[in-house]
N, C-alpha and C. Protein backbone atom coordinates (compact mmCIF):
# COMPACT_ATOMS: atom_id res chain seq x y z
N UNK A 1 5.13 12.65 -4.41
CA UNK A 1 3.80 12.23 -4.07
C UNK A 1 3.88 11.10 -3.05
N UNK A 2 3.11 11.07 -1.91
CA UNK A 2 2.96 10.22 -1.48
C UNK A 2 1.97 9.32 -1.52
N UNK A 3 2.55 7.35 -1.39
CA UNK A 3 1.50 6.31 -1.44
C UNK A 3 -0.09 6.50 -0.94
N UNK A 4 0.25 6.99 0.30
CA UNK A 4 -0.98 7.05 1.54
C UNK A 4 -1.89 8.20 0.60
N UNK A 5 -1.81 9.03 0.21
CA UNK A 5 -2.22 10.46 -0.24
C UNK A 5 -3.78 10.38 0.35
N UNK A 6 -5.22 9.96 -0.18
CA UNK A 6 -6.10 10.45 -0.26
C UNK A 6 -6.40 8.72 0.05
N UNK A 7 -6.17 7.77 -0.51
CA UNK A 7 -6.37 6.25 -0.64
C UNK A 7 -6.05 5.22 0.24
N UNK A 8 -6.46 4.29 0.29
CA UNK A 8 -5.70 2.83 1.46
C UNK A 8 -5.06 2.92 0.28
N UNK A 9 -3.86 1.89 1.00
CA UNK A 9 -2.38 1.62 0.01
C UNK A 9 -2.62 0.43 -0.25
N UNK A 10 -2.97 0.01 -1.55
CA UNK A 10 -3.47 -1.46 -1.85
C UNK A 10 -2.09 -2.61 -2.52
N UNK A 11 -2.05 -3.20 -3.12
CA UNK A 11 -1.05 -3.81 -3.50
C UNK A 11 0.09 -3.23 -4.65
N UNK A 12 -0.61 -2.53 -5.84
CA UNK A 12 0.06 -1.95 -6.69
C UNK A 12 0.23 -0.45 -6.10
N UNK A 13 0.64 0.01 -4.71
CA UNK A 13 1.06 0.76 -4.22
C UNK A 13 2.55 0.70 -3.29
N UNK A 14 2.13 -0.78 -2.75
CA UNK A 14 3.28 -1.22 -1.94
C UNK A 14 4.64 -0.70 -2.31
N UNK A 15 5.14 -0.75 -3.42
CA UNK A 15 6.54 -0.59 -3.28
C UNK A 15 7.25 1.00 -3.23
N UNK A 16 6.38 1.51 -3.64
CA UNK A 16 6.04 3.02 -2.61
C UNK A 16 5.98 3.16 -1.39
N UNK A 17 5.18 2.48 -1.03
CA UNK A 17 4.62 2.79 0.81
C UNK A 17 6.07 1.68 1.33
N UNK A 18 6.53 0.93 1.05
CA UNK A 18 7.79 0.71 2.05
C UNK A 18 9.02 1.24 1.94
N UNK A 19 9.29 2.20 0.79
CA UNK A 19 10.14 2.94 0.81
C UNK A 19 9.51 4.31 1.32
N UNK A 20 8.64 4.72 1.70
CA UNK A 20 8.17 6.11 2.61
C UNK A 20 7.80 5.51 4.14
N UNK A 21 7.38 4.43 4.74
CA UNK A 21 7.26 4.07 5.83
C UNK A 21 8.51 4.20 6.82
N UNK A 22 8.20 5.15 7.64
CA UNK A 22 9.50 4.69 8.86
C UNK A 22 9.65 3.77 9.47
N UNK A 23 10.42 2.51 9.25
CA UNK A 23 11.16 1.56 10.03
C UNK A 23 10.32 1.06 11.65
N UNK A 24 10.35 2.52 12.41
CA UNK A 24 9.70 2.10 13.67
C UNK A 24 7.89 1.99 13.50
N UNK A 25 7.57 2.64 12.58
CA UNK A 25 6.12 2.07 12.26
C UNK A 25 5.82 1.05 11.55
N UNK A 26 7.04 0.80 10.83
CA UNK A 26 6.62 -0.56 10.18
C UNK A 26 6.78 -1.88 11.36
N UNK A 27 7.74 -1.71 12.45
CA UNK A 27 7.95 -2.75 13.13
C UNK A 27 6.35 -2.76 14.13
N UNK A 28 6.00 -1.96 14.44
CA UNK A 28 4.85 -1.57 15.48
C UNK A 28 3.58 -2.27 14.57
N UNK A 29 3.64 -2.00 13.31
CA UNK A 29 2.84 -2.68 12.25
C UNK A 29 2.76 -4.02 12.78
N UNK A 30 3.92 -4.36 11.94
CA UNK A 30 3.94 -5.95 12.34
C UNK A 30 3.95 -6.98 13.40
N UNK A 31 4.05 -6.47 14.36
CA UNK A 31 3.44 -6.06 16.25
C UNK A 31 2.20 -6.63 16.43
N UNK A 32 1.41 -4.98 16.09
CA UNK A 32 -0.09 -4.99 16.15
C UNK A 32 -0.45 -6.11 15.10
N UNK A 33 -0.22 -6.41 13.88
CA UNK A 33 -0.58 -7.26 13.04
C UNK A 33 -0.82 -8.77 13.51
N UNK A 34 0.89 -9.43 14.09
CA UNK A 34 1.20 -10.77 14.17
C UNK A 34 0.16 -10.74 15.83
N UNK A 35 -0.36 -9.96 16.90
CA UNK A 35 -1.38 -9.93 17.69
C UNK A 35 -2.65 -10.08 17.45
N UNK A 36 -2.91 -9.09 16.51
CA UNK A 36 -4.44 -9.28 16.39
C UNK A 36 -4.73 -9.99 15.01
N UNK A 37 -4.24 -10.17 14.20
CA UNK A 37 -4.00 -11.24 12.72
C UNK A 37 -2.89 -12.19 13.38
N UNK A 38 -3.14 -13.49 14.34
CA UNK A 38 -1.65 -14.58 13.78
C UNK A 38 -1.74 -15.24 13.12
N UNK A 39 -3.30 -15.75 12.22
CA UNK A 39 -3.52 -16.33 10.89
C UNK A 39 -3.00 -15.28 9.82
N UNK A 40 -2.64 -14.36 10.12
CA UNK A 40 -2.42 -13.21 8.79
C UNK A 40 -3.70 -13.62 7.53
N UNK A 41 -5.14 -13.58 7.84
CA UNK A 41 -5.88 -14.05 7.17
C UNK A 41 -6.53 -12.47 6.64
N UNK A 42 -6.11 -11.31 6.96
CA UNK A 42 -7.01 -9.95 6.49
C UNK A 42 -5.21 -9.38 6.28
N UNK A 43 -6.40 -9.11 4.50
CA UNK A 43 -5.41 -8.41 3.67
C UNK A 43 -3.58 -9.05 3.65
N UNK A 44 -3.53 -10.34 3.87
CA UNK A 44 -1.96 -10.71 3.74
C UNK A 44 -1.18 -10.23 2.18
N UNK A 45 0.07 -9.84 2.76
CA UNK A 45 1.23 -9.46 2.31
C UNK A 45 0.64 -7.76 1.49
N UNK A 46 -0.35 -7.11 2.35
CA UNK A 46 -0.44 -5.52 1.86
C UNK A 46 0.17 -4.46 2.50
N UNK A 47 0.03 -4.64 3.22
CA UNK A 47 1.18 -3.78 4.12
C UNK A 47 2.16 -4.08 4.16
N UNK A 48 2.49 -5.24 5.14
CA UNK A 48 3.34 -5.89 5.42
C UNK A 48 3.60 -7.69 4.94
N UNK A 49 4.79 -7.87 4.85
CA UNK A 49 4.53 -9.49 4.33
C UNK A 49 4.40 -10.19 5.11
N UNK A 50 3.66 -11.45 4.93
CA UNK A 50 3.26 -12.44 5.85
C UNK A 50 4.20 -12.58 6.80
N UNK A 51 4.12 -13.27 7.68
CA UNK A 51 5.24 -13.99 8.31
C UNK A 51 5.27 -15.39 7.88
């Protein structure tokens, strides 16, 4: 089964969704994230962890 399935991937999903995320989308994540979030003030440490 996958995290993503039908749902946003909320917190008690995470450790699912970073073991199914590919590496180069997670870096592109955190990219687009630390650009348009550099307060990391929406949704911190759900996707990705703060910086």
């Amino acid at each position: 089964m996958r995290s993503t399935h039908y749902h946003a991937v909320g917190r008690d999903h995470r450790p699912w969704y970073d073991r199914q995320r590919p590496d180069p989308f997670a870096a592109a994540l955190r990219a687009v994230k630390s650009t348009l979030d550099p307060g990391a003030v929406l949704n911190p440490g759900v996707l990705i962890d703060p910086s």
